[in-house]
C-alpha atoms as a PDB file:
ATOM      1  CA  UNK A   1       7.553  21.846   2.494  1.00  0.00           C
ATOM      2  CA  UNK A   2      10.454  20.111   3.533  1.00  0.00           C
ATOM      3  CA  UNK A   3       9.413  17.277   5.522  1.00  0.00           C
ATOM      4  CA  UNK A   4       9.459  15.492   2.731  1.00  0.00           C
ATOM      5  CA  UNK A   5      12.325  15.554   0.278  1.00  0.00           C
ATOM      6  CA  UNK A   6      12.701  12.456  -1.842  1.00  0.00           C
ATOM      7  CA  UNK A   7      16.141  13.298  -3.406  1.00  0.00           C
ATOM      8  CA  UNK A   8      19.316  11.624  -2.799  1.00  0.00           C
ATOM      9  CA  UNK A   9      21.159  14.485  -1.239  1.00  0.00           C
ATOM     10  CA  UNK A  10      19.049  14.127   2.021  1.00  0.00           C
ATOM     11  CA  UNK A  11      20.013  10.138   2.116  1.00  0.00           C
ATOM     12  CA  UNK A  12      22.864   9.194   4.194  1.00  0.00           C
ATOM     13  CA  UNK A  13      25.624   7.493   2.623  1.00  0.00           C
ATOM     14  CA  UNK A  14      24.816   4.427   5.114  1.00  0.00           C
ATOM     15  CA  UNK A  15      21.656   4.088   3.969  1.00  0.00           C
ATOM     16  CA  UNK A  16      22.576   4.320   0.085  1.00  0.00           C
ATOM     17  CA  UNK A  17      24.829   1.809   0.642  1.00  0.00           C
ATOM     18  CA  UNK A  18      21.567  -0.137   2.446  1.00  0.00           C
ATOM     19  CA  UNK A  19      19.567   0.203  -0.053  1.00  0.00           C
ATOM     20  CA  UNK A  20      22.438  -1.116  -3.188  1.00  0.00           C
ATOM     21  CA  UNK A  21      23.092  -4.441  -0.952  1.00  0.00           C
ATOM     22  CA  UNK A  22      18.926  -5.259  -1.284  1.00  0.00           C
ATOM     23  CA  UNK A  23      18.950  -3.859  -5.479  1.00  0.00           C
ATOM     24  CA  UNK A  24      21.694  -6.015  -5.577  1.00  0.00           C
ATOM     25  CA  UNK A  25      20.331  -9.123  -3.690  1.00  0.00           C
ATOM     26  CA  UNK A  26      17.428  -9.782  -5.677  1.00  0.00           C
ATOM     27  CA  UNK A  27      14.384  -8.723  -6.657  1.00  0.00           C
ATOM     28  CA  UNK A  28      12.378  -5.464  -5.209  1.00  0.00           C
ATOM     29  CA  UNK A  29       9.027  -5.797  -5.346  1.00  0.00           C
ATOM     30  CA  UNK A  30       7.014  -4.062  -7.388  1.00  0.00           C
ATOM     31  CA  UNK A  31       3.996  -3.485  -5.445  1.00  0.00           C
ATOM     32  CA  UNK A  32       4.171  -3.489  -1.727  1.00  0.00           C
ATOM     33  CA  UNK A  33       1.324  -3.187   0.670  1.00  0.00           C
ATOM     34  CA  UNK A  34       0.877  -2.323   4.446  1.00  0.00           C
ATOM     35  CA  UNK A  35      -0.886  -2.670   6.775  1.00  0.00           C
ATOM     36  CA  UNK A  36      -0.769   0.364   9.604  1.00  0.00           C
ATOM     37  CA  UNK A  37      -1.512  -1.143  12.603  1.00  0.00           C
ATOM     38  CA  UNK A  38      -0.347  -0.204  15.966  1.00  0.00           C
ATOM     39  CA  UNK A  39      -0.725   3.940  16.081  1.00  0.00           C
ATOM     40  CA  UNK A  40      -3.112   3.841  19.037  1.00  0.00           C
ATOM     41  CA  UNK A  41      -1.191   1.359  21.101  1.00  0.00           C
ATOM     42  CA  UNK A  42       1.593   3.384  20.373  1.00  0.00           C
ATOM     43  CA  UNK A  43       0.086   6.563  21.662  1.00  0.00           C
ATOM     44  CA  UNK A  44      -1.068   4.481  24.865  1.00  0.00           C
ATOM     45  CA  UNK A  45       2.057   2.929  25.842  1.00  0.00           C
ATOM     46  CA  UNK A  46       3.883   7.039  25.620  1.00  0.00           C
ATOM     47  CA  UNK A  47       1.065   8.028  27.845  1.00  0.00           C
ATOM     48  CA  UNK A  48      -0.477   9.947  24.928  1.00  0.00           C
ATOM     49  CA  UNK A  49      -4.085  10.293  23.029  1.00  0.00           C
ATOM     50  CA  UNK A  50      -4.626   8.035  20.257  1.00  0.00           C
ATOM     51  CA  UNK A  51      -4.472  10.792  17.574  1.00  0.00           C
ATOM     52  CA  UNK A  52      -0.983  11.600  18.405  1.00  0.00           C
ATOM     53  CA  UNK A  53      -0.078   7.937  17.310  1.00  0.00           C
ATOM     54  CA  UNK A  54      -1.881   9.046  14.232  1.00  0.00           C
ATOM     55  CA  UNK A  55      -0.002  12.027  13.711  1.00  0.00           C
ATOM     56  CA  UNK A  56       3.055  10.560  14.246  1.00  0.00           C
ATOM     57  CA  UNK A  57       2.269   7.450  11.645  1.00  0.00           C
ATOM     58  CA  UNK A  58       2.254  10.228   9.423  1.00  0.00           C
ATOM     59  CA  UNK A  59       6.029  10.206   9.678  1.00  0.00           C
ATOM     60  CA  UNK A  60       6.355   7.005   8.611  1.00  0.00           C
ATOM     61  CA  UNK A  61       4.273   7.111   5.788  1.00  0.00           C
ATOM     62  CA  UNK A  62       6.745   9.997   4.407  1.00  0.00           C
ATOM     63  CA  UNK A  63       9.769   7.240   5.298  1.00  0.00           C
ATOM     64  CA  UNK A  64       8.722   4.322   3.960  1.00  0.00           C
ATOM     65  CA  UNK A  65       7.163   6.044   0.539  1.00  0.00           C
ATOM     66  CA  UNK A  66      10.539   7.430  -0.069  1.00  0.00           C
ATOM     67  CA  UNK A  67      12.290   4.914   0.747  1.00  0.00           C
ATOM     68  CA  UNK A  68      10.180   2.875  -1.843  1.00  0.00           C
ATOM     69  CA  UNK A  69      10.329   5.412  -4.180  1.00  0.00           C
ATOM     70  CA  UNK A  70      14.597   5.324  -3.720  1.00  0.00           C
ATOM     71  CA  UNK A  71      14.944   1.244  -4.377  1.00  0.00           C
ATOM     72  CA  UNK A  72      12.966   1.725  -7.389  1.00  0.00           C
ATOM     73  CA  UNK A  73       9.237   0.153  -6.503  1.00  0.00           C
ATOM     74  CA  UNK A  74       6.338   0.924  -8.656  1.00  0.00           C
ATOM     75  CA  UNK A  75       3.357   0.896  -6.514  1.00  0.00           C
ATOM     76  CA  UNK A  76       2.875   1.060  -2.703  1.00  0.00           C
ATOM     77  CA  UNK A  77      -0.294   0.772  -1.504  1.00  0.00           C
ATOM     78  CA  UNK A  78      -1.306   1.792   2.514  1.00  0.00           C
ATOM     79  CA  UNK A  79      -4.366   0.891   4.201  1.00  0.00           C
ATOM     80  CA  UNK A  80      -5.596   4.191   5.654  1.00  0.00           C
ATOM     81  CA  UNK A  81      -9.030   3.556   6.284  1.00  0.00           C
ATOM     82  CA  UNK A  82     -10.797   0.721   6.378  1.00  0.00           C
ATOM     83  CA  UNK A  83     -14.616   0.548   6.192  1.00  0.00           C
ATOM     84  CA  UNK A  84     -14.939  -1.025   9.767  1.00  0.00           C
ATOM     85  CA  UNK A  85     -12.874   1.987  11.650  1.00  0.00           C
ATOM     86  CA  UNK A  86     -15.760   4.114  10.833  1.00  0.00           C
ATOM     87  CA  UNK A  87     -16.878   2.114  14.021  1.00  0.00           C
ATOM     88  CA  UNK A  88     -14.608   4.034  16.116  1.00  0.00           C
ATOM     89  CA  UNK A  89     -15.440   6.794  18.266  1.00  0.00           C
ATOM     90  CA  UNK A  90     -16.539   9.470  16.638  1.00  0.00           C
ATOM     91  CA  UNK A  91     -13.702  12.493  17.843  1.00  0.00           C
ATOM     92  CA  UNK A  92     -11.335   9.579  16.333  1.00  0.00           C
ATOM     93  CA  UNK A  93     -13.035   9.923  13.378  1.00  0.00           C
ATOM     94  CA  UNK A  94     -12.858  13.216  13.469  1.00  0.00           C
ATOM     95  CA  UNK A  95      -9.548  13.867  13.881  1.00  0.00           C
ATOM     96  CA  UNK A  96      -8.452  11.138  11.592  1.00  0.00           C
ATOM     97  CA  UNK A  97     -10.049  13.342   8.846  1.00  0.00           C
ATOM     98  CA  UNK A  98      -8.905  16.495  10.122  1.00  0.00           C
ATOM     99  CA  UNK A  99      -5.208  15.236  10.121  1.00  0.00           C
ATOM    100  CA  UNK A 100      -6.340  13.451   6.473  1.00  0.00           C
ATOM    101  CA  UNK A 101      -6.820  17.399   5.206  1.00  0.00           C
ATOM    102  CA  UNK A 102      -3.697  18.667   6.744  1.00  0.00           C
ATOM    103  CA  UNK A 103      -1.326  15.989   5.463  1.00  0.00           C
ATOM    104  CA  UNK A 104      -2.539  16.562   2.003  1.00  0.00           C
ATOM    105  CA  UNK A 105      -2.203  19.926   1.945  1.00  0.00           C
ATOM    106  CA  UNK A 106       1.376  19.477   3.203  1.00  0.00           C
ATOM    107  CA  UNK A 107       2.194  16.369   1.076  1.00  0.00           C
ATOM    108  CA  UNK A 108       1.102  17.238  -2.529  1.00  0.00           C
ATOM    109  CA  UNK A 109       3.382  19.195  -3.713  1.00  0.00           C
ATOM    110  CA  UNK A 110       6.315  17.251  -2.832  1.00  0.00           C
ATOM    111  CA  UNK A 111       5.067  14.144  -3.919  1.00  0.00           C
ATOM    112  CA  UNK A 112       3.859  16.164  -7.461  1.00  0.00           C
ATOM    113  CA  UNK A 113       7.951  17.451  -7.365  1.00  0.00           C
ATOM    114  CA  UNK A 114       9.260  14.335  -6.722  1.00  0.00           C
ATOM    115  CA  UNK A 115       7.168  12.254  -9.645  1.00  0.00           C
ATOM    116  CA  UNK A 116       4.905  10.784  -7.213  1.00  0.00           C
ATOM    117  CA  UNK A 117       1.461   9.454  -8.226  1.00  0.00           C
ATOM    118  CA  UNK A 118      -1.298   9.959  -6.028  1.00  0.00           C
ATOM    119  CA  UNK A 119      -4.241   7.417  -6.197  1.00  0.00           C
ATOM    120  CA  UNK A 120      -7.085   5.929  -3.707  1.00  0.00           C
ATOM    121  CA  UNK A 121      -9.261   3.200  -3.479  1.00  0.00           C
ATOM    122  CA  UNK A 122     -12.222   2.563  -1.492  1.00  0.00           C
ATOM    123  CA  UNK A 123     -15.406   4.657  -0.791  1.00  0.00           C
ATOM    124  CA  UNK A 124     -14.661   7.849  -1.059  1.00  0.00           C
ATOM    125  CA  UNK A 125     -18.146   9.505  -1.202  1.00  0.00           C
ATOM    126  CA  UNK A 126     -18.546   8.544   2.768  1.00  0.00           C
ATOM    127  CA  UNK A 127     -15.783  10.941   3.150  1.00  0.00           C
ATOM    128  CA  UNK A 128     -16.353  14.950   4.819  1.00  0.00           C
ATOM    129  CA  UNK A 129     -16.276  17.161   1.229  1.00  0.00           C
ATOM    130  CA  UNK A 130     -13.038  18.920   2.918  1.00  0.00           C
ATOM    131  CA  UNK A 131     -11.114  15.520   2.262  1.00  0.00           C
ATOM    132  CA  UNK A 132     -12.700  14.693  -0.904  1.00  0.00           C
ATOM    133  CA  UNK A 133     -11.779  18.569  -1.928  1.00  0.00           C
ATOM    134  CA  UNK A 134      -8.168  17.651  -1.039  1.00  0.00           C
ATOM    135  CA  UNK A 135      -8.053  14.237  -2.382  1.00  0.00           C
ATOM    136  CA  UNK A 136      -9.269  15.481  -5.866  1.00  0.00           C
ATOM    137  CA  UNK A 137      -6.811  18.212  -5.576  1.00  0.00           C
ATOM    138  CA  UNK A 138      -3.496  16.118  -5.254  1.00  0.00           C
ATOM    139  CA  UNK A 139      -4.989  13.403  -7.461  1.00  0.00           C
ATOM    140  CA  UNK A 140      -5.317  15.699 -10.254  1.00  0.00           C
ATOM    141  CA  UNK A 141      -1.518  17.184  -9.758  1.00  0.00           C
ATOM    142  CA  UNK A 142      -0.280  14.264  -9.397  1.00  0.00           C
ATOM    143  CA  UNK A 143      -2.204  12.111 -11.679  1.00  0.00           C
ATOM    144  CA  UNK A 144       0.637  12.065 -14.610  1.00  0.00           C
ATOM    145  CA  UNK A 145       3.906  11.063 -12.211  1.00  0.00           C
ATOM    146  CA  UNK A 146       5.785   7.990 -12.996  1.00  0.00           C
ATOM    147  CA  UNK A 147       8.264   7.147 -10.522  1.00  0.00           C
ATOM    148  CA  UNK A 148       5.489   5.728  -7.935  1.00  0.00           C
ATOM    149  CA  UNK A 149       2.352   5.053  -7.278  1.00  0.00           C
ATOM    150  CA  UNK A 150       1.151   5.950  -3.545  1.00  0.00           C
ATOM    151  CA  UNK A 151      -2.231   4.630  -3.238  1.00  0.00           C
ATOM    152  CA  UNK A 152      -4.344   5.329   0.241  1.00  0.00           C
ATOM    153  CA  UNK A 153      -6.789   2.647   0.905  1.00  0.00           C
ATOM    154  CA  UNK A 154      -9.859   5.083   2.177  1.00  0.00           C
ATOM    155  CA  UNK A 155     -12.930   3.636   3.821  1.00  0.00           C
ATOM    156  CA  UNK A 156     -11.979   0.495   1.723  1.00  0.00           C
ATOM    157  CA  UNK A 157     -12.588  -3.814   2.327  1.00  0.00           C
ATOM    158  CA  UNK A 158     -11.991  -6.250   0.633  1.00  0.00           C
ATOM    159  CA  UNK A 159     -15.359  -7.699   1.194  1.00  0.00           C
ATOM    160  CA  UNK A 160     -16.776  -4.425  -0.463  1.00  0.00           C
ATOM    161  CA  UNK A 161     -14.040  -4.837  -3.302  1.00  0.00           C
ATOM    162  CA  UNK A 162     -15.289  -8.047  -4.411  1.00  0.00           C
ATOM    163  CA  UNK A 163     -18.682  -7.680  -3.860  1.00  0.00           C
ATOM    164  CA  UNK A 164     -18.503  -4.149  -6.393  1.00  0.00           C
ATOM    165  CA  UNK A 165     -16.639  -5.998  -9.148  1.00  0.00           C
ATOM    166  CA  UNK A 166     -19.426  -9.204  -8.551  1.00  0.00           C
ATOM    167  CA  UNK A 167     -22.073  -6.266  -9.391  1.00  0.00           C
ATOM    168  CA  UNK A 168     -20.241  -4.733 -12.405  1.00  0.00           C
ATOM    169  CA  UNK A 169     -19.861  -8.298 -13.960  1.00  0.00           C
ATOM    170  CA  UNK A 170     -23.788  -8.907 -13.011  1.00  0.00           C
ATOM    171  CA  UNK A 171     -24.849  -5.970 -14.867  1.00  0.00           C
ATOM    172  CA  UNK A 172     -23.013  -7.176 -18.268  1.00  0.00           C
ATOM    173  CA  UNK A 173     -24.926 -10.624 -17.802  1.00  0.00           C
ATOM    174  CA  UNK A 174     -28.202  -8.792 -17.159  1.00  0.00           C
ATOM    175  CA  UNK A 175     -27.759  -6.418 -19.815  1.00  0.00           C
ATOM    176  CA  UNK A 176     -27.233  -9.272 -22.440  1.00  0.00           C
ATOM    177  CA  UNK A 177     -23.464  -8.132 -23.387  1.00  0.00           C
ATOM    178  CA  UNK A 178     -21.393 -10.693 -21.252  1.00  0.00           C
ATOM    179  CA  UNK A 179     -21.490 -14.980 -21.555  1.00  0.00           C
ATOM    180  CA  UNK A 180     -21.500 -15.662 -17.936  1.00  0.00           C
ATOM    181  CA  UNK A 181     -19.284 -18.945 -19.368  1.00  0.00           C
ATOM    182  CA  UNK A 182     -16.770 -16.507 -19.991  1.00  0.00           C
ATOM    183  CA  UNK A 183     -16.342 -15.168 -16.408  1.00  0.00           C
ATOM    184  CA  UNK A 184     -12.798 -16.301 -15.288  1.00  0.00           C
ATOM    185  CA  UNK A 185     -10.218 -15.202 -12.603  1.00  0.00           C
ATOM    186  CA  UNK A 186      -8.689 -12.064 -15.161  1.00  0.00           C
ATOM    187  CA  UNK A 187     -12.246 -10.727 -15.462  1.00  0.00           C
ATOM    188  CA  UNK A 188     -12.631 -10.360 -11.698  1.00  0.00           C
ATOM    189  CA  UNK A 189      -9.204  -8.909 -11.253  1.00  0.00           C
ATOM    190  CA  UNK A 190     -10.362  -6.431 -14.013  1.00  0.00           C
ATOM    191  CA  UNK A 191     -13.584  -5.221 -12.169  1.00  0.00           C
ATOM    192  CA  UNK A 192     -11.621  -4.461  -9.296  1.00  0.00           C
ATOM    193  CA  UNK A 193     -10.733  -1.398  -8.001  1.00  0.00           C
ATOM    194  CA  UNK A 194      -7.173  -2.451  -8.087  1.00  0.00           C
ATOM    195  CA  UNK A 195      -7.824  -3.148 -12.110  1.00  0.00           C
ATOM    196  CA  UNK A 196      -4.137  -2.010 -14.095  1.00  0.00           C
ATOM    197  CA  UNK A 197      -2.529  -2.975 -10.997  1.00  0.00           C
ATOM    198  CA  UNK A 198      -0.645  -5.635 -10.736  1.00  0.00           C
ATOM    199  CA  UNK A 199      -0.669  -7.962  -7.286  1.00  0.00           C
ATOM    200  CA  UNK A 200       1.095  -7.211  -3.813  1.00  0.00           C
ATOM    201  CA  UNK A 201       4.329  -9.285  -4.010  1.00  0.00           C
ATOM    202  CA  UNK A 202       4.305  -8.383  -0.350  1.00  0.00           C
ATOM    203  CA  UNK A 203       2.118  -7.453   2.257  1.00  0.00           C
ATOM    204  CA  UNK A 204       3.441  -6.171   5.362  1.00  0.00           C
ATOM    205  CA  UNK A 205       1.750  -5.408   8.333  1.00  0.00           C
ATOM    206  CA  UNK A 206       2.835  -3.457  11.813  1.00  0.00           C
ATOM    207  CA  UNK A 207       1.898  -4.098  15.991  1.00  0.00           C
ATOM    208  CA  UNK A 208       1.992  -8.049  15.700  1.00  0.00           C
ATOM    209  CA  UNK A 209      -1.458  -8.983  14.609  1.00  0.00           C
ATOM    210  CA  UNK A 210      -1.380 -11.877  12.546  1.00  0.00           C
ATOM    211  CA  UNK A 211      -4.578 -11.113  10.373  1.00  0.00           C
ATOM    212  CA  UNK A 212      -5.435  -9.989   7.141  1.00  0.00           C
ATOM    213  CA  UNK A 213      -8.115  -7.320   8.437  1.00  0.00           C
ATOM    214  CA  UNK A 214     -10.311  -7.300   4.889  1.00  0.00           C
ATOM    215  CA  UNK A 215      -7.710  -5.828   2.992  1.00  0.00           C
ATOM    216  CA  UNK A 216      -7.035  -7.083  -0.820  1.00  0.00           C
ATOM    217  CA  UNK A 217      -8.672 -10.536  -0.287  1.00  0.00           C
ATOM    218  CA  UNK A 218      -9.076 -11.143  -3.757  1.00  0.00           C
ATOM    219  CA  UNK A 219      -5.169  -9.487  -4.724  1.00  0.00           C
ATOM    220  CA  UNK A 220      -2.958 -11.388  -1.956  1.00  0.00           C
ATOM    221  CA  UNK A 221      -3.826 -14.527  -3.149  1.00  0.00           C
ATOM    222  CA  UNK A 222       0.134 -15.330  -3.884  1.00  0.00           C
ATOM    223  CA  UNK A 223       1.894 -12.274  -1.506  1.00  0.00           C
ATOM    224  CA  UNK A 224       3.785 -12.898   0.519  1.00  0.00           C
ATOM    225  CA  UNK A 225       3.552 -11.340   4.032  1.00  0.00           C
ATOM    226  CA  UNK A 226       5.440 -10.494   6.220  1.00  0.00           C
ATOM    227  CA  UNK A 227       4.311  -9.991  10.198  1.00  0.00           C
ATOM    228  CA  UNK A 228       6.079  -7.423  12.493  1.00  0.00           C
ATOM    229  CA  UNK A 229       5.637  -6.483  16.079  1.00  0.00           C
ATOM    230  CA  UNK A 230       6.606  -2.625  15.779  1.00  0.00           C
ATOM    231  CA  UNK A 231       3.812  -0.498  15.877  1.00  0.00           C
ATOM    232  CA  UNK A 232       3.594   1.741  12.565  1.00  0.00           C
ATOM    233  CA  UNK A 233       4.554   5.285  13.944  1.00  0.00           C
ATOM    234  CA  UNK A 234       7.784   2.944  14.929  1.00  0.00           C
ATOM    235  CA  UNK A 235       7.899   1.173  11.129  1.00  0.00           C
ATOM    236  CA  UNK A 236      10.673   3.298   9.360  1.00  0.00           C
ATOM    237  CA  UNK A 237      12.933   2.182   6.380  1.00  0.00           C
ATOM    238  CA  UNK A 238      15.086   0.098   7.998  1.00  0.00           C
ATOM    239  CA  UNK A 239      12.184  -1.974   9.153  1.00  0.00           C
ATOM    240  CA  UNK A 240      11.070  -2.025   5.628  1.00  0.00           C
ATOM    241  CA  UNK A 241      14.431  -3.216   4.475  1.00  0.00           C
ATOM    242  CA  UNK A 242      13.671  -6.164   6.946  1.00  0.00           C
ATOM    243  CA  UNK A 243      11.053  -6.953   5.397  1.00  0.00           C
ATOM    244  CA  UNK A 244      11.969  -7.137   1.845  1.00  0.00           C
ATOM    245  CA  UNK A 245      15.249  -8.742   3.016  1.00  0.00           C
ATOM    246  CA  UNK A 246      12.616 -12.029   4.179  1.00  0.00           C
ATOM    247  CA  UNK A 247      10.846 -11.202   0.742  1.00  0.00           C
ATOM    248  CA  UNK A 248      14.142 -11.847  -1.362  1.00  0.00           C
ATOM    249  CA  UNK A 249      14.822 -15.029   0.699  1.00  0.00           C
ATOM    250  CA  UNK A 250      11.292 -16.354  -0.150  1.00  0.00           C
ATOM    251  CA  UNK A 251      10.788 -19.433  -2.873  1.00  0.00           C
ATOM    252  CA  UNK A 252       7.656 -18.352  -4.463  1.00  0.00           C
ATOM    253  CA  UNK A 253       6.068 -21.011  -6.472  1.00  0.00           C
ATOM    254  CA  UNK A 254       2.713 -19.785  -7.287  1.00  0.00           C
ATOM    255  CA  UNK A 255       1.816 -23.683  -6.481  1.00  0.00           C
ATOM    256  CA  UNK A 256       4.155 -24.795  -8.994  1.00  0.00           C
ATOM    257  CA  UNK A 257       7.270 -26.689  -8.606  1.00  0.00           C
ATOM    258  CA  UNK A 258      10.826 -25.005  -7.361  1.00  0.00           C
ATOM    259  CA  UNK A 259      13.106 -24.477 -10.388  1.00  0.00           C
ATOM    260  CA  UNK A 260      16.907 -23.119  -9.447  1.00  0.00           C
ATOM    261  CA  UNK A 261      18.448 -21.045 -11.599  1.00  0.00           C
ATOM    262  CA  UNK A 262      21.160 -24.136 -12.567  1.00  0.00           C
ATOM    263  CA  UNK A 263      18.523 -26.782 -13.241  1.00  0.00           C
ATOM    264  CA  UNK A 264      17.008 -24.491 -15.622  1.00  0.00           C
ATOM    265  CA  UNK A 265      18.260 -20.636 -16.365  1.00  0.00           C
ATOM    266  CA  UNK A 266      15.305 -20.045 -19.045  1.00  0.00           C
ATOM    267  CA  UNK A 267      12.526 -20.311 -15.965  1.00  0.00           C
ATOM    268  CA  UNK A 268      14.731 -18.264 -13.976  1.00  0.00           C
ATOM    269  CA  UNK A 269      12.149 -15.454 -14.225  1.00  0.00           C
ATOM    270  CA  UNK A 270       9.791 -17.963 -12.339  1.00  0.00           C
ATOM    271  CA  UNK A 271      11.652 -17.092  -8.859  1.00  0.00           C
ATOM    272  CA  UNK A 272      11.983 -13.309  -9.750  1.00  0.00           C
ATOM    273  CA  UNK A 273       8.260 -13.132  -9.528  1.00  0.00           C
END
């Protein structure tokens, strides 16, 4: 269980120092979500089956959630599985949950030793009962770590997001205990399966698509995003300090005016978030 060893002693004192200029430059975010994209192009162009670009995107998820878990994020959210690549062929599929077993086996108790939370979203129940066996396994060690949250988007849209937390609010009406006047934006958010979570400050996403691919509709509505062409199996930390090097250049406004720091220090906190 060493692949994946979220201490400081396996760091390089290059990258520590990497890592202080970006604490020191502004603000991490506190949630950051990506998009994997790219592992079966990547597997193509080496002349290679697409599972080995899955297997090897493996890798990077072990980079970048340490790497997270080093600058001090909170929650990192990864778009595993969406409900459309059940579409795929089906010895993809397959093997996607195959390799979904083995990595949790290999993963859990590292992340559980290195204060890791372990979360998912989406619909699980579609899932073989190997991987829900697993999932529920490392959930449950894991389910009382603080340093991060690592949450797997499984067999999850944002289309089917919305359209569960539109049912949960319909039942309240129905059932006589909710004032449809009183549905608001807060009350969605709430019925979501992202509900205690707070937003993506940035979504990035890998192999140069420039689409949002039904993931978070409802939650990006202020993230910013960041696009790159490397494929994910490619996508290690230094890529991510890329990207939240653009993030901590960003003005974000949430549609309100820009305020600098000198016009007026007390809405300072207005370009931290």
């Amino acid at each position: 269980m060493k692949e994946l060893t979220l201490t400081k002693k396996r760091q390089t004192e290059d990258d520590k120092s990497r890592q202080q200029v970006l604490i020191e430059s502004g603000h991490i975010p506190e949630h950051i979500a990506i998009i994997m994209d790219g592992n079966g192009r990547w597997a193509k162009s080496k002349g290679s089956i697409r599972l080995h670009g899955h297997k090897v995107g493996v890798d990077s998820v072990r980079d970048i959630t340490e790497a997270c878990a080093q600058l001090g994020g909170t929650y990192l959210t990864l778009y595993a599985f969406s409900t459309e690549n059940w579409g795929r062929p089906t010895a993809e599929v397959r093997g996607l949950m195959r390799l979904l077993v083995s990595s949790l086996r290999k993963e859990a108790d590292n992340l559980h030793e290195n204060n890791i939370r372990l979360v998912t979203i989406g619909q699980l129940e579609r899932f073989p009962e190997d991987c829900i066996e697993e999932l529920t396994e490392a959930i449950e060690l894991t389910e009382q770590n603080t340093r991060l949250q690592l949450c797997l988007a499984l067999s999850y849209s944002g289309r089917w997001d919305i359209t569960e937390a539109v049912k949960k609010i319909a039942t309240h009406v129905k059932e006589g205990r909710l004032d449809p006047s009183l549905i608001n934006d807060q009350m969605i958010s709430d019925h979501l399966s992202t509900a205690n979570v707070p937003d993506p400050d940035l979504i990035i996403r890998t192999s140069g698509e420039y689409r949002i691919s039904n993931f978070l509709l409802w939650q990006l509505a202020y993230s910013e995003l960041y696009m790159t062409e490397r494929y994910w199996p490619d996508f290690r930390r230094n890529d991510l300090y890329q990207a939240i090097a653009s993030f901590q250049k960003r003005d974000r406004r949430f549609g309100k005016i820009s305020i600098s720091k000198d016009e007026n220090p007390s809405n300072s906190r207005l370009l931290k978030n």
